[in-house]
PDB file of N, CA and C in Angstrom:
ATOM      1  N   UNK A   1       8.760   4.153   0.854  1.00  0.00           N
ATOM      2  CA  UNK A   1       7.537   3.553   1.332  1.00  0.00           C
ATOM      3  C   UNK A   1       7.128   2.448   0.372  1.00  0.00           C
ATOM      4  N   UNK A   2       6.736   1.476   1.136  1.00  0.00           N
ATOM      5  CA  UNK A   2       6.497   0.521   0.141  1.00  0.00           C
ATOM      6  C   UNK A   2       4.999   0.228   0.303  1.00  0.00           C
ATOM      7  N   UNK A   3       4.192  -0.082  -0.734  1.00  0.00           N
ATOM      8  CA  UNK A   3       2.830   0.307  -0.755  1.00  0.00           C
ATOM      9  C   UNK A   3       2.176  -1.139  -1.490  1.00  0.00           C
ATOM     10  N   UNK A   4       1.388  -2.345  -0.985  1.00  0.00           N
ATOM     11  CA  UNK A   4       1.944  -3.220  -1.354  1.00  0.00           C
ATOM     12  C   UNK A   4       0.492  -4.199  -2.018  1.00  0.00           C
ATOM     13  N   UNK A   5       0.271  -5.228  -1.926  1.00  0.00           N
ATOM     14  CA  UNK A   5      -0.801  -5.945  -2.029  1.00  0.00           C
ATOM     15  C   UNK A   5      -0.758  -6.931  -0.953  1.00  0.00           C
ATOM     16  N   UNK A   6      -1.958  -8.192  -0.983  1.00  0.00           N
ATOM     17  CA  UNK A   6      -1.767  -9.173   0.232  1.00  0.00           C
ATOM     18  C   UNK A   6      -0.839  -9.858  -0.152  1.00  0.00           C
ATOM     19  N   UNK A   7       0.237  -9.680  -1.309  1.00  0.00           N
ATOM     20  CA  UNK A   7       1.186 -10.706  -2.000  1.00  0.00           C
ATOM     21  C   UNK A   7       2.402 -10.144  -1.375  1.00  0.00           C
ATOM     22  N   UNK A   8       2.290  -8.793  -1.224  1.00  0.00           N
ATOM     23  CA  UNK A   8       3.374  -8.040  -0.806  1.00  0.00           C
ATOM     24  C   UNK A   8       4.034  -7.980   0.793  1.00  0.00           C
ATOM     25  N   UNK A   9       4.076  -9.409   1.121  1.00  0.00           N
ATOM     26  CA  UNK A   9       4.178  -9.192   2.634  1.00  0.00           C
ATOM     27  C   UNK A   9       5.366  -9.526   3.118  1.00  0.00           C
ATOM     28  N   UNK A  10       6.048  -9.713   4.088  1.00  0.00           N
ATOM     29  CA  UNK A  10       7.101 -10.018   4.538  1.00  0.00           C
ATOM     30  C   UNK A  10       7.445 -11.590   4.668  1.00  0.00           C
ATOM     31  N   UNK A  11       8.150 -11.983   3.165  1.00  0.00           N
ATOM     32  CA  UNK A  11       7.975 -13.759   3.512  1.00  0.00           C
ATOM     33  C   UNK A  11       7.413 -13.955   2.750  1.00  0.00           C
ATOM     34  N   UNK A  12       7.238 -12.969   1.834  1.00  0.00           N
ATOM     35  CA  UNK A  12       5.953 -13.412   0.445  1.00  0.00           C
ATOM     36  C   UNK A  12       6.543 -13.916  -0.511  1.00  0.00           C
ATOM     37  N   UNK A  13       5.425 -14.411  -1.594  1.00  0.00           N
ATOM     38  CA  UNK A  13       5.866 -14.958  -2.929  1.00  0.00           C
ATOM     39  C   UNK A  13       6.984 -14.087  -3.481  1.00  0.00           C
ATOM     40  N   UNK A  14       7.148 -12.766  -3.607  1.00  0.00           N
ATOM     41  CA  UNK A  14       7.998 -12.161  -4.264  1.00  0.00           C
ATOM     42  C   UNK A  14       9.065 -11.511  -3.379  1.00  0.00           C
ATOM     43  N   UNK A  15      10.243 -12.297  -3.286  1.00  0.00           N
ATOM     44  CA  UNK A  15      11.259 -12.084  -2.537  1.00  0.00           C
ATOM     45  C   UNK A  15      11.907 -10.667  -2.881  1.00  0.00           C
ATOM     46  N   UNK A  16      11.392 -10.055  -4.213  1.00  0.00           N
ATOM     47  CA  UNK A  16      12.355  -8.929  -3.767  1.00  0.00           C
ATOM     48  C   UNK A  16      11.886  -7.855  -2.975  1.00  0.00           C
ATOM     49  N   UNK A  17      10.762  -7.553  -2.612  1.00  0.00           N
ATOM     50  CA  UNK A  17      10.172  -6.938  -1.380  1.00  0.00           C
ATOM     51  C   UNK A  17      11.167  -6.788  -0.522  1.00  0.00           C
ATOM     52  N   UNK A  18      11.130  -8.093   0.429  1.00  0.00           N
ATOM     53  CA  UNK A  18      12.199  -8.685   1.204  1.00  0.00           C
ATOM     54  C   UNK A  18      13.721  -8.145   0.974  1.00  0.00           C
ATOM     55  N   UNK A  19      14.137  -8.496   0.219  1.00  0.00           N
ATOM     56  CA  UNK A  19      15.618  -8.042  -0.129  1.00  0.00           C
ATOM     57  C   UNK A  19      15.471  -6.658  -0.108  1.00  0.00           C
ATOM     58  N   UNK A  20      14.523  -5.612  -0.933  1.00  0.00           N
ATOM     59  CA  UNK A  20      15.221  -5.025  -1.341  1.00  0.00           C
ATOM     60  C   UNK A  20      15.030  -3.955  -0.079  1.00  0.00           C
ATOM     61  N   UNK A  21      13.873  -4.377   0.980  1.00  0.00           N
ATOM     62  CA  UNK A  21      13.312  -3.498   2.527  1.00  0.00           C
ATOM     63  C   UNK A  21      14.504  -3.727   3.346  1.00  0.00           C
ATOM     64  N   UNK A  22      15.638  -4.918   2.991  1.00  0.00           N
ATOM     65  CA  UNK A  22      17.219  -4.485   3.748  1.00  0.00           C
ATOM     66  C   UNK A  22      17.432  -3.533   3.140  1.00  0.00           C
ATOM     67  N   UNK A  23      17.832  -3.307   2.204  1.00  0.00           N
ATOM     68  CA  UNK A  23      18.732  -2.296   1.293  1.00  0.00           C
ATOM     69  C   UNK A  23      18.651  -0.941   1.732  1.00  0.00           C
ATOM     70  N   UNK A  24      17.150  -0.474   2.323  1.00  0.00           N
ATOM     71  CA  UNK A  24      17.179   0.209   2.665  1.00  0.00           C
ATOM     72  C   UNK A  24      17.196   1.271   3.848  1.00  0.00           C
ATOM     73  N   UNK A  25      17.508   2.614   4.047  1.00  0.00           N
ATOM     74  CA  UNK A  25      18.078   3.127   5.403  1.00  0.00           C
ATOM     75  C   UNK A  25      17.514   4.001   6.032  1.00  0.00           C
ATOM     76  N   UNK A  26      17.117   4.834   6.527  1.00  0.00           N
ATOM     77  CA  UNK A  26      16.461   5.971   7.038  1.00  0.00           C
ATOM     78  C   UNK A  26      15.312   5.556   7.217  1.00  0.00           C
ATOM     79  N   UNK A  27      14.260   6.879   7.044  1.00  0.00           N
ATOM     80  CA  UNK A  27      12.472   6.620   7.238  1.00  0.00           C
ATOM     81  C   UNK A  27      11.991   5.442   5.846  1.00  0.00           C
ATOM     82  N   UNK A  28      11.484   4.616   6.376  1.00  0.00           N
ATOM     83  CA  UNK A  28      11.095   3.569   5.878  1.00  0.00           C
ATOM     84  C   UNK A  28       9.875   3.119   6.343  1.00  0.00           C
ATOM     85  N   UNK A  29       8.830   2.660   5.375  1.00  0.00           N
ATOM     86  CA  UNK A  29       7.430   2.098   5.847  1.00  0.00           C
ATOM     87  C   UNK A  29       6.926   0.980   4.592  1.00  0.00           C
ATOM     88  N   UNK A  30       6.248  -0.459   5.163  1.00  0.00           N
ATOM     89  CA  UNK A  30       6.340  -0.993   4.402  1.00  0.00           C
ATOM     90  C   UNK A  30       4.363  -1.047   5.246  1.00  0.00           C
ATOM     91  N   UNK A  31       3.446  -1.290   3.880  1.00  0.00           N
ATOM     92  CA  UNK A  31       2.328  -0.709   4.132  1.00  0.00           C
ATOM     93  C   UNK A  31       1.601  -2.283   3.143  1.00  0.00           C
ATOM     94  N   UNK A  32       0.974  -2.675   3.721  1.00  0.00           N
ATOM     95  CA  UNK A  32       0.170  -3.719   2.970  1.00  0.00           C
ATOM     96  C   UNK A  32      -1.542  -3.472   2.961  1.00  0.00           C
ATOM     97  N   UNK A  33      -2.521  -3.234   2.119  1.00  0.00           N
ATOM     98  CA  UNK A  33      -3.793  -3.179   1.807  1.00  0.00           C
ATOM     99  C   UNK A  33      -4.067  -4.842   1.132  1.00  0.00           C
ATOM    100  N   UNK A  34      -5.115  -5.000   2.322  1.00  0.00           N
ATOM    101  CA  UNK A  34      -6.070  -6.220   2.857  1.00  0.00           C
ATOM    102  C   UNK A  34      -6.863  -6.254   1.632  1.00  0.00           C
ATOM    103  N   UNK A  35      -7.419  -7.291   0.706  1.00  0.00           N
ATOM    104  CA  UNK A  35      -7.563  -7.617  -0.384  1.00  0.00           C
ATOM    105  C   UNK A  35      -7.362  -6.928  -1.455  1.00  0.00           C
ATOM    106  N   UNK A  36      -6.169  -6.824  -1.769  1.00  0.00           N
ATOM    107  CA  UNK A  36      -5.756  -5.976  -2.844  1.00  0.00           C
ATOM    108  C   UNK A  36      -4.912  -6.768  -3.763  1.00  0.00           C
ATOM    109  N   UNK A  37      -4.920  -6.601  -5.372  1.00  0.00           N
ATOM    110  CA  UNK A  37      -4.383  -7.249  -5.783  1.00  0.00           C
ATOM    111  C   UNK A  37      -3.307  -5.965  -6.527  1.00  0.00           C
ATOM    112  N   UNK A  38      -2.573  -6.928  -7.568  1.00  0.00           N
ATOM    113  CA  UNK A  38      -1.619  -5.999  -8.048  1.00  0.00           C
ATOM    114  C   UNK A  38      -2.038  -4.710  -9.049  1.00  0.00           C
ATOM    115  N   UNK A  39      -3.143  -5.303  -9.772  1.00  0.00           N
ATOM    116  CA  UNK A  39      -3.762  -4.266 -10.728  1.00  0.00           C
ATOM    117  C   UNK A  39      -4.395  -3.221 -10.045  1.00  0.00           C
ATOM    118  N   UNK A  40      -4.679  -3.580  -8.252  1.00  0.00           N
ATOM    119  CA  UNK A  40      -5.218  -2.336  -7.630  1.00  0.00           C
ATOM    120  C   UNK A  40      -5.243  -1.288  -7.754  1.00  0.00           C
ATOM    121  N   UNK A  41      -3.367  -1.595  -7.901  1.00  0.00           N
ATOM    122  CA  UNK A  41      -2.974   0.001  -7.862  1.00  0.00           C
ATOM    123  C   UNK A  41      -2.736   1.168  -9.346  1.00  0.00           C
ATOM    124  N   UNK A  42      -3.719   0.594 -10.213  1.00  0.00           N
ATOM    125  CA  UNK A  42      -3.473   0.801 -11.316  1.00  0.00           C
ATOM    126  C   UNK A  42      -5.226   1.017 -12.012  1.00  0.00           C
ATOM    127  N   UNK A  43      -5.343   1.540 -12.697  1.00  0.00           N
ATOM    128  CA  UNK A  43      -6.735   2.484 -13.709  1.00  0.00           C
ATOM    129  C   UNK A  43      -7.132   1.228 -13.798  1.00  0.00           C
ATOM    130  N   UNK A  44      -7.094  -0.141 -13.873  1.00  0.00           N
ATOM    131  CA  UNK A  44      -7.395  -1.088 -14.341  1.00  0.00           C
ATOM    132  C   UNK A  44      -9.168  -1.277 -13.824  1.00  0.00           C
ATOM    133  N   UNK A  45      -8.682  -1.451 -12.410  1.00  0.00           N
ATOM    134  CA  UNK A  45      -9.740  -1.392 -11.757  1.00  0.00           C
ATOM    135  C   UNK A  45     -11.235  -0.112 -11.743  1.00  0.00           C
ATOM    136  N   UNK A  46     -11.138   1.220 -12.157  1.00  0.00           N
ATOM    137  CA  UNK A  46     -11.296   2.175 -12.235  1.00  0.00           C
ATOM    138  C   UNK A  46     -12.205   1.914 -13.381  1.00  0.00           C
ATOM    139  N   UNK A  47     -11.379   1.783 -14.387  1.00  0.00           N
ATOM    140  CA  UNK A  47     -11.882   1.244 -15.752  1.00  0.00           C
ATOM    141  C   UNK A  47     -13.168   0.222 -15.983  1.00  0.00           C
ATOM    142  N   UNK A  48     -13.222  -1.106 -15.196  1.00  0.00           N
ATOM    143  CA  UNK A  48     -13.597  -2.194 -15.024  1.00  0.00           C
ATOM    144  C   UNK A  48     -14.798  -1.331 -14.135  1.00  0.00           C
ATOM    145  N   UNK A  49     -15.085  -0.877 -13.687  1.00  0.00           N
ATOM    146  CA  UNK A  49     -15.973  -0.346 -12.523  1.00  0.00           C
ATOM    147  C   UNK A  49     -16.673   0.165 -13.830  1.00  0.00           C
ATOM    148  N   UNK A  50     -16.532   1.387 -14.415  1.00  0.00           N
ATOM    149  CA  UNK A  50     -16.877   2.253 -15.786  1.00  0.00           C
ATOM    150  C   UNK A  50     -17.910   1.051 -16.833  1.00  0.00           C
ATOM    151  N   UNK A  51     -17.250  -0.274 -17.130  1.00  0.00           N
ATOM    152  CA  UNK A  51     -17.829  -0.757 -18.001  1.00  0.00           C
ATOM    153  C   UNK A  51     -18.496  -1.881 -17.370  1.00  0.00           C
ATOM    154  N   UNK A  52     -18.600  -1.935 -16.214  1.00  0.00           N
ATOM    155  CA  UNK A  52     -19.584  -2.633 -15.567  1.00  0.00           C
ATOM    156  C   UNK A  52     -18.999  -4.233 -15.129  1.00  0.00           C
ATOM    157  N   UNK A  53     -17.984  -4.292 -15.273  1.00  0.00           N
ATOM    158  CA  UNK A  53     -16.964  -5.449 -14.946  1.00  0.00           C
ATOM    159  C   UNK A  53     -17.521  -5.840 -13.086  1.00  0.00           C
ATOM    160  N   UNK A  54     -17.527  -6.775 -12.901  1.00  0.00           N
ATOM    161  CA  UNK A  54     -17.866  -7.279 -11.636  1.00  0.00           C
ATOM    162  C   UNK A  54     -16.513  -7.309 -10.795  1.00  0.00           C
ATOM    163  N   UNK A  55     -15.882  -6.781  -9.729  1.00  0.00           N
ATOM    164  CA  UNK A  55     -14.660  -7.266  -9.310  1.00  0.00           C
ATOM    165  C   UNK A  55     -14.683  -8.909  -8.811  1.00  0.00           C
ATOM    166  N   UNK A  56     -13.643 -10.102  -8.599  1.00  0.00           N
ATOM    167  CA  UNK A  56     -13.884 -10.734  -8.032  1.00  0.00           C
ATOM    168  C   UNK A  56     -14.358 -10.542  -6.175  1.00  0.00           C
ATOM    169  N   UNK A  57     -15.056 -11.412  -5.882  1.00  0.00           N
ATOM    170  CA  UNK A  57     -15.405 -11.946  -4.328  1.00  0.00           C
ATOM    171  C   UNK A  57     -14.125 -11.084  -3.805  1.00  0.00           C
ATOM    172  N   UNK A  58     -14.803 -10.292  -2.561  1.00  0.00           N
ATOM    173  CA  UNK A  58     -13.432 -10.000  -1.565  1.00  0.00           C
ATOM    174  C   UNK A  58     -12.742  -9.350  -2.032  1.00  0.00           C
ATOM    175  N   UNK A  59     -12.251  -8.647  -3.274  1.00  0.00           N
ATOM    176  CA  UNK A  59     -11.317  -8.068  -3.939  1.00  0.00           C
ATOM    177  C   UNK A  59     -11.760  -6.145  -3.368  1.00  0.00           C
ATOM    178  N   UNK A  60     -10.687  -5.658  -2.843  1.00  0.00           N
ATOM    179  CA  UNK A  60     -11.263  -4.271  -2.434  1.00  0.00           C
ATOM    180  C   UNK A  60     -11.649  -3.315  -3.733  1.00  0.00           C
ATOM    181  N   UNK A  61     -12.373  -2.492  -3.661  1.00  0.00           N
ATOM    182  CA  UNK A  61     -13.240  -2.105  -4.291  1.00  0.00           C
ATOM    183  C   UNK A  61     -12.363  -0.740  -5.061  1.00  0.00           C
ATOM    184  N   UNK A  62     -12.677  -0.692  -6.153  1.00  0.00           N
ATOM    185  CA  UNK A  62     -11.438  -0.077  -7.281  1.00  0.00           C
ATOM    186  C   UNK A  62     -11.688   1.875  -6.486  1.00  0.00           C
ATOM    187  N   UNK A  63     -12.912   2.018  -6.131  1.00  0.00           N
ATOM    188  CA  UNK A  63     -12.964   3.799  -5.711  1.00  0.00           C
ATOM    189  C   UNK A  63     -12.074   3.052  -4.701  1.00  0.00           C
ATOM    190  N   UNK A  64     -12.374   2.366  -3.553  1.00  0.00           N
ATOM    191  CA  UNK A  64     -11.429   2.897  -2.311  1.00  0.00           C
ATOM    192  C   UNK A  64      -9.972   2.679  -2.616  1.00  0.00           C
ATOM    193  N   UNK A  65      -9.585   1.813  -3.328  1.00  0.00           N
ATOM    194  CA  UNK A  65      -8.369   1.396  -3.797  1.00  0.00           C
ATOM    195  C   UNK A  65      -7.608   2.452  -4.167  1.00  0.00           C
ATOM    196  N   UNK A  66      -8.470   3.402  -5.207  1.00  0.00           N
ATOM    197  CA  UNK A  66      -7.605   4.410  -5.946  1.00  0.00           C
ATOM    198  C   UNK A  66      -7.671   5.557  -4.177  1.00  0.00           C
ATOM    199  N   UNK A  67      -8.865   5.384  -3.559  1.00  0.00           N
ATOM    200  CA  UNK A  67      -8.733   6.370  -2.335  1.00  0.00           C
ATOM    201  C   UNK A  67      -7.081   6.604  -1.486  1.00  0.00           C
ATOM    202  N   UNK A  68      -7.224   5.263  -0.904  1.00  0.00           N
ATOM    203  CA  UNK A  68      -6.117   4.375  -0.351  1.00  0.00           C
ATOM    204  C   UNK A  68      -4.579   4.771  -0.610  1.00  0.00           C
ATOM    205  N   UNK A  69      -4.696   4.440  -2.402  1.00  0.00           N
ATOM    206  CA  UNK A  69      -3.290   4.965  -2.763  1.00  0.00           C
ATOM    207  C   UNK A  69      -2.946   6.207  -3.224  1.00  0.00           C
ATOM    208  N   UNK A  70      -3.639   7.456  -3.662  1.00  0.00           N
ATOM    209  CA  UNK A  70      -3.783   8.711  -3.533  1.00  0.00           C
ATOM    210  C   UNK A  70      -3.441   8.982  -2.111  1.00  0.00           C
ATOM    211  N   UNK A  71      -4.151   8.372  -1.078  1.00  0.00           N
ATOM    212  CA  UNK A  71      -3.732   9.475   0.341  1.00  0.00           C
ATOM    213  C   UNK A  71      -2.508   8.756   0.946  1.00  0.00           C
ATOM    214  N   UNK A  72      -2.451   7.551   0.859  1.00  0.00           N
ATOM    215  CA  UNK A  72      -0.502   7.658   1.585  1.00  0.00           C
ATOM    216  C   UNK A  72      -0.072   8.169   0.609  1.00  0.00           C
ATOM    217  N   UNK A  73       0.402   8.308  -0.722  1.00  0.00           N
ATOM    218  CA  UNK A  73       1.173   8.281  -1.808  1.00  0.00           C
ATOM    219  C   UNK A  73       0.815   9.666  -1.425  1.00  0.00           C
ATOM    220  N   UNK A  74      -0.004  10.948  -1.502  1.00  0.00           N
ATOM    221  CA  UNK A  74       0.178  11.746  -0.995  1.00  0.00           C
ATOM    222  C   UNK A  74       0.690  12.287   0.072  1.00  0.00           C
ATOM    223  N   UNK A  75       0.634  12.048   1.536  1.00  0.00           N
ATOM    224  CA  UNK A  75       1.065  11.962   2.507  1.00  0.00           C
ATOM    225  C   UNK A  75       2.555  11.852   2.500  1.00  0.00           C
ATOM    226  N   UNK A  76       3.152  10.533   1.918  1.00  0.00           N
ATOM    227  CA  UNK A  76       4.297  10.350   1.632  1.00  0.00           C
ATOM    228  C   UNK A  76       5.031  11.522   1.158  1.00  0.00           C
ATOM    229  N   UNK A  77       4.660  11.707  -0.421  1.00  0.00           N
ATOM    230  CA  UNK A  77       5.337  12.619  -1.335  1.00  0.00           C
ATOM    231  C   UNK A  77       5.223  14.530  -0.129  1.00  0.00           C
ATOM    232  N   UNK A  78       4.221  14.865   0.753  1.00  0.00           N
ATOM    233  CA  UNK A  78       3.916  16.057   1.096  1.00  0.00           C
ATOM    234  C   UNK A  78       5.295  16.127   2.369  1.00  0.00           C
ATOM    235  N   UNK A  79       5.620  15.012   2.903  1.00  0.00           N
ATOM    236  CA  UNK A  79       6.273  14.679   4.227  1.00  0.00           C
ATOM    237  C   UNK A  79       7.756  14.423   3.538  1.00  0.00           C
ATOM    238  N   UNK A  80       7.854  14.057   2.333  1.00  0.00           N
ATOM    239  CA  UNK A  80       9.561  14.471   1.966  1.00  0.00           C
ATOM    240  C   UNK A  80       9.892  14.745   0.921  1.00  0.00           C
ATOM    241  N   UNK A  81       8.702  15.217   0.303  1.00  0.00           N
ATOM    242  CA  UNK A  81       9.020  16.474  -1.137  1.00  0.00           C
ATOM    243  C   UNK A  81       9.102  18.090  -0.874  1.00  0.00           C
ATOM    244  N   UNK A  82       7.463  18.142   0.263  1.00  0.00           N
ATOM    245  CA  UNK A  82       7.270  19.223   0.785  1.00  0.00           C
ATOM    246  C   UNK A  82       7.557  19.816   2.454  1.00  0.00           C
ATOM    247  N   UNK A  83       8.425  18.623   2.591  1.00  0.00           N
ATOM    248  CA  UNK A  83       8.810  18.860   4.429  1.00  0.00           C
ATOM    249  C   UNK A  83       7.392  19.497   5.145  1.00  0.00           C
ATOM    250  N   UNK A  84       6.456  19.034   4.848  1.00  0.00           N
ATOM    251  CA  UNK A  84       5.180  18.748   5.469  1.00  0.00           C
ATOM    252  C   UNK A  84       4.779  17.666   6.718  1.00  0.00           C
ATOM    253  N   UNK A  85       4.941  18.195   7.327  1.00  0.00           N
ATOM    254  CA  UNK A  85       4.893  16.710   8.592  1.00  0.00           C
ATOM    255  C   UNK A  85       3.846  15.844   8.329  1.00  0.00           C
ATOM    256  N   UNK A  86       3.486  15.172   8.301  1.00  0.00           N
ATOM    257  CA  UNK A  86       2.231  14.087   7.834  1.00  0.00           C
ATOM    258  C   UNK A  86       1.904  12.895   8.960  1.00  0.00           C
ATOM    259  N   UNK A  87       1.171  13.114   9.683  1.00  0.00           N
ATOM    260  CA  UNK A  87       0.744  11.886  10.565  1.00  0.00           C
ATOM    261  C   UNK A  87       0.607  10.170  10.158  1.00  0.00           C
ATOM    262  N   UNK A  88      -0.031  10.385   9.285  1.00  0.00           N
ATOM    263  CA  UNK A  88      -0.563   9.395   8.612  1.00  0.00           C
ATOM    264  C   UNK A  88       0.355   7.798   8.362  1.00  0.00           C
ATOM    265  N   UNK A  89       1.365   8.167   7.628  1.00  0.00           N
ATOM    266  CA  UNK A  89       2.547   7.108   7.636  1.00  0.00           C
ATOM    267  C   UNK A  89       3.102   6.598   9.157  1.00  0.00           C
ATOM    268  N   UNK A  90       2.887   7.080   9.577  1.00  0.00           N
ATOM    269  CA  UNK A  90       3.394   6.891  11.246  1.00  0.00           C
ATOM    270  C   UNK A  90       2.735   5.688  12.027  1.00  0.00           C
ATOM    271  N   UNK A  91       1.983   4.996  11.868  1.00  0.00           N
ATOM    272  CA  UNK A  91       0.931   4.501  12.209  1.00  0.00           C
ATOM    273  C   UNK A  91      -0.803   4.010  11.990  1.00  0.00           C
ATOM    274  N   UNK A  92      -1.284   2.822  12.156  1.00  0.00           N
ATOM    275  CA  UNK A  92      -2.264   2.524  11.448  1.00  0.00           C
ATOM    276  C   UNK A  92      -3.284   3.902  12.120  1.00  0.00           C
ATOM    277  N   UNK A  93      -4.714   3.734  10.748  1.00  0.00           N
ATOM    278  CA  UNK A  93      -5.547   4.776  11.118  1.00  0.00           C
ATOM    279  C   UNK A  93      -7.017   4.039  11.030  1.00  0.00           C
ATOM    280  N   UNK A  94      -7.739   4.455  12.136  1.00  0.00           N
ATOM    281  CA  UNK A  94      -9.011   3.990  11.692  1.00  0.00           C
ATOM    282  C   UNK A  94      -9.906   4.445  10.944  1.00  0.00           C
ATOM    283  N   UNK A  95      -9.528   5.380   9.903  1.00  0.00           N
ATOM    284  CA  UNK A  95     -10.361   5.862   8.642  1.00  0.00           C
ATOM    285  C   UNK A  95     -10.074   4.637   7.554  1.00  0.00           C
ATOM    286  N   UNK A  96      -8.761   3.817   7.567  1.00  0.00           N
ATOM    287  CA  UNK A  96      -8.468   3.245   6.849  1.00  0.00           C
ATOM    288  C   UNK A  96      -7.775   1.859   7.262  1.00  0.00           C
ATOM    289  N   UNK A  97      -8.974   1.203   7.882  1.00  0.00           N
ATOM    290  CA  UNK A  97      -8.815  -0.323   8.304  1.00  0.00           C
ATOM    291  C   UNK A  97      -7.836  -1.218   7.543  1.00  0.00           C
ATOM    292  N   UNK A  98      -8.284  -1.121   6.052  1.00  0.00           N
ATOM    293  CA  UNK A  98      -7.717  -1.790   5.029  1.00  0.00           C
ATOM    294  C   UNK A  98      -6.336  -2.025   4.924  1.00  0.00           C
ATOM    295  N   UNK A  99      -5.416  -0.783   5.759  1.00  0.00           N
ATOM    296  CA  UNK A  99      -4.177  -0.895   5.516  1.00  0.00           C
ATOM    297  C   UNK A  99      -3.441  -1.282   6.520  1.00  0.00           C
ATOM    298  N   UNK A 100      -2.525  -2.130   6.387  1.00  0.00           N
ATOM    299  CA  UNK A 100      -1.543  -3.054   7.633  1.00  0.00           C
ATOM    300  C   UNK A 100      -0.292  -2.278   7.662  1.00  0.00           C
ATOM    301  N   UNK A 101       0.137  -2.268   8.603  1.00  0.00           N
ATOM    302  CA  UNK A 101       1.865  -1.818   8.491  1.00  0.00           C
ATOM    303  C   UNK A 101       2.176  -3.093   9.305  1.00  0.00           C
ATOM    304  N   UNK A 102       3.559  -3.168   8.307  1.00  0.00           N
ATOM    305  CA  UNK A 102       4.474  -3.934   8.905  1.00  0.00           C
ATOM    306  C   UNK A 102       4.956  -3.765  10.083  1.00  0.00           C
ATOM    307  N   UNK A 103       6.243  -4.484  10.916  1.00  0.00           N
ATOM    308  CA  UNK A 103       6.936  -4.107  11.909  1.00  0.00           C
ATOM    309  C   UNK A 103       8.239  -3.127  11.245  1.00  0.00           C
ATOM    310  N   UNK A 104       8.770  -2.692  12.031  1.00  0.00           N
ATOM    311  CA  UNK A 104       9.902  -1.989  11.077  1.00  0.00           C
ATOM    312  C   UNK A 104      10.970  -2.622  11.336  1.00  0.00           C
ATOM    313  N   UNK A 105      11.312  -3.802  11.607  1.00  0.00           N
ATOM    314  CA  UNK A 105      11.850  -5.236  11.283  1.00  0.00           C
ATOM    315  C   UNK A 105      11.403  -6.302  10.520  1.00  0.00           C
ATOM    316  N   UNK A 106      10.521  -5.916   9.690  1.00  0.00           N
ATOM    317  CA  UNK A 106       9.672  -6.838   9.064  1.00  0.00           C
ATOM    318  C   UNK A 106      10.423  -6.893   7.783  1.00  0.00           C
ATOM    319  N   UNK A 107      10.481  -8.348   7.272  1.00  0.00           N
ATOM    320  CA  UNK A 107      11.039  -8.185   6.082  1.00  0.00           C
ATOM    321  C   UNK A 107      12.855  -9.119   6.411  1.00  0.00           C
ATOM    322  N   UNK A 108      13.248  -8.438   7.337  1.00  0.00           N
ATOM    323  CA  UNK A 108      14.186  -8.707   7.968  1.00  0.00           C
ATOM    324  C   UNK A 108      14.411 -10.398   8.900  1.00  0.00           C
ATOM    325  N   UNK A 109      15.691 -10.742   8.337  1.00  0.00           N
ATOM    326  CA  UNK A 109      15.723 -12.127   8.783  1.00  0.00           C
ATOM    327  C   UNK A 109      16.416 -12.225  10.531  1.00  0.00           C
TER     328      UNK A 109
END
């Protein structure tokens, strides 16, 4: 699963996304969150909230961010660590607008 920023898209600045979403075979999901940057996915933001740091304009907001990537990243890990069936990856949800799925040709030339 690829879990991504608005940088992270199909055709994006960072080609290995791209390359490396051939490479791969079976259940596959490539998942993009709508103003997110790269430090999103990381305490950074979390932190910055704590000491009163302003996020920039538009930048999604460091609680839902850490929300966001806790529940696919859960979901994920429960559906093929714990052979847990998991809805969630399957399709967008309206609890969680923020997140885009790709096509599952996306990426693909």
């Amino acid at each position: 699963m690829f879990l991504g920023s608005h940088e992270h898209v199909p055709g994006g600045r960072d080609h290995s996304w791209d390359r490396d979403w051939k490479l791969l075979t079976g259940w596959k999901r490539w998942l993009v969150l709508s103003n997110a940057e790269h430090q999103s996915f990381t305490d950074i933001p979390l932190v910055a909230d704590v000491i009163g740091l302003e996020p920039p304009p538009g930048m999604l907001p460091a609680v839902r961010g850490a929300e966001l990537t806790r529940t696919y990243v859960a979901a994920f890990l429960d559906q093929h660590l714990k052979s847990k069936r998991q809805p969630l990856p399957d399709k967008p949800s309206s609890r969680y607008p923020e997140v885009t799925f790709c096509p599952a040709t996306c990426g693909q030339s």
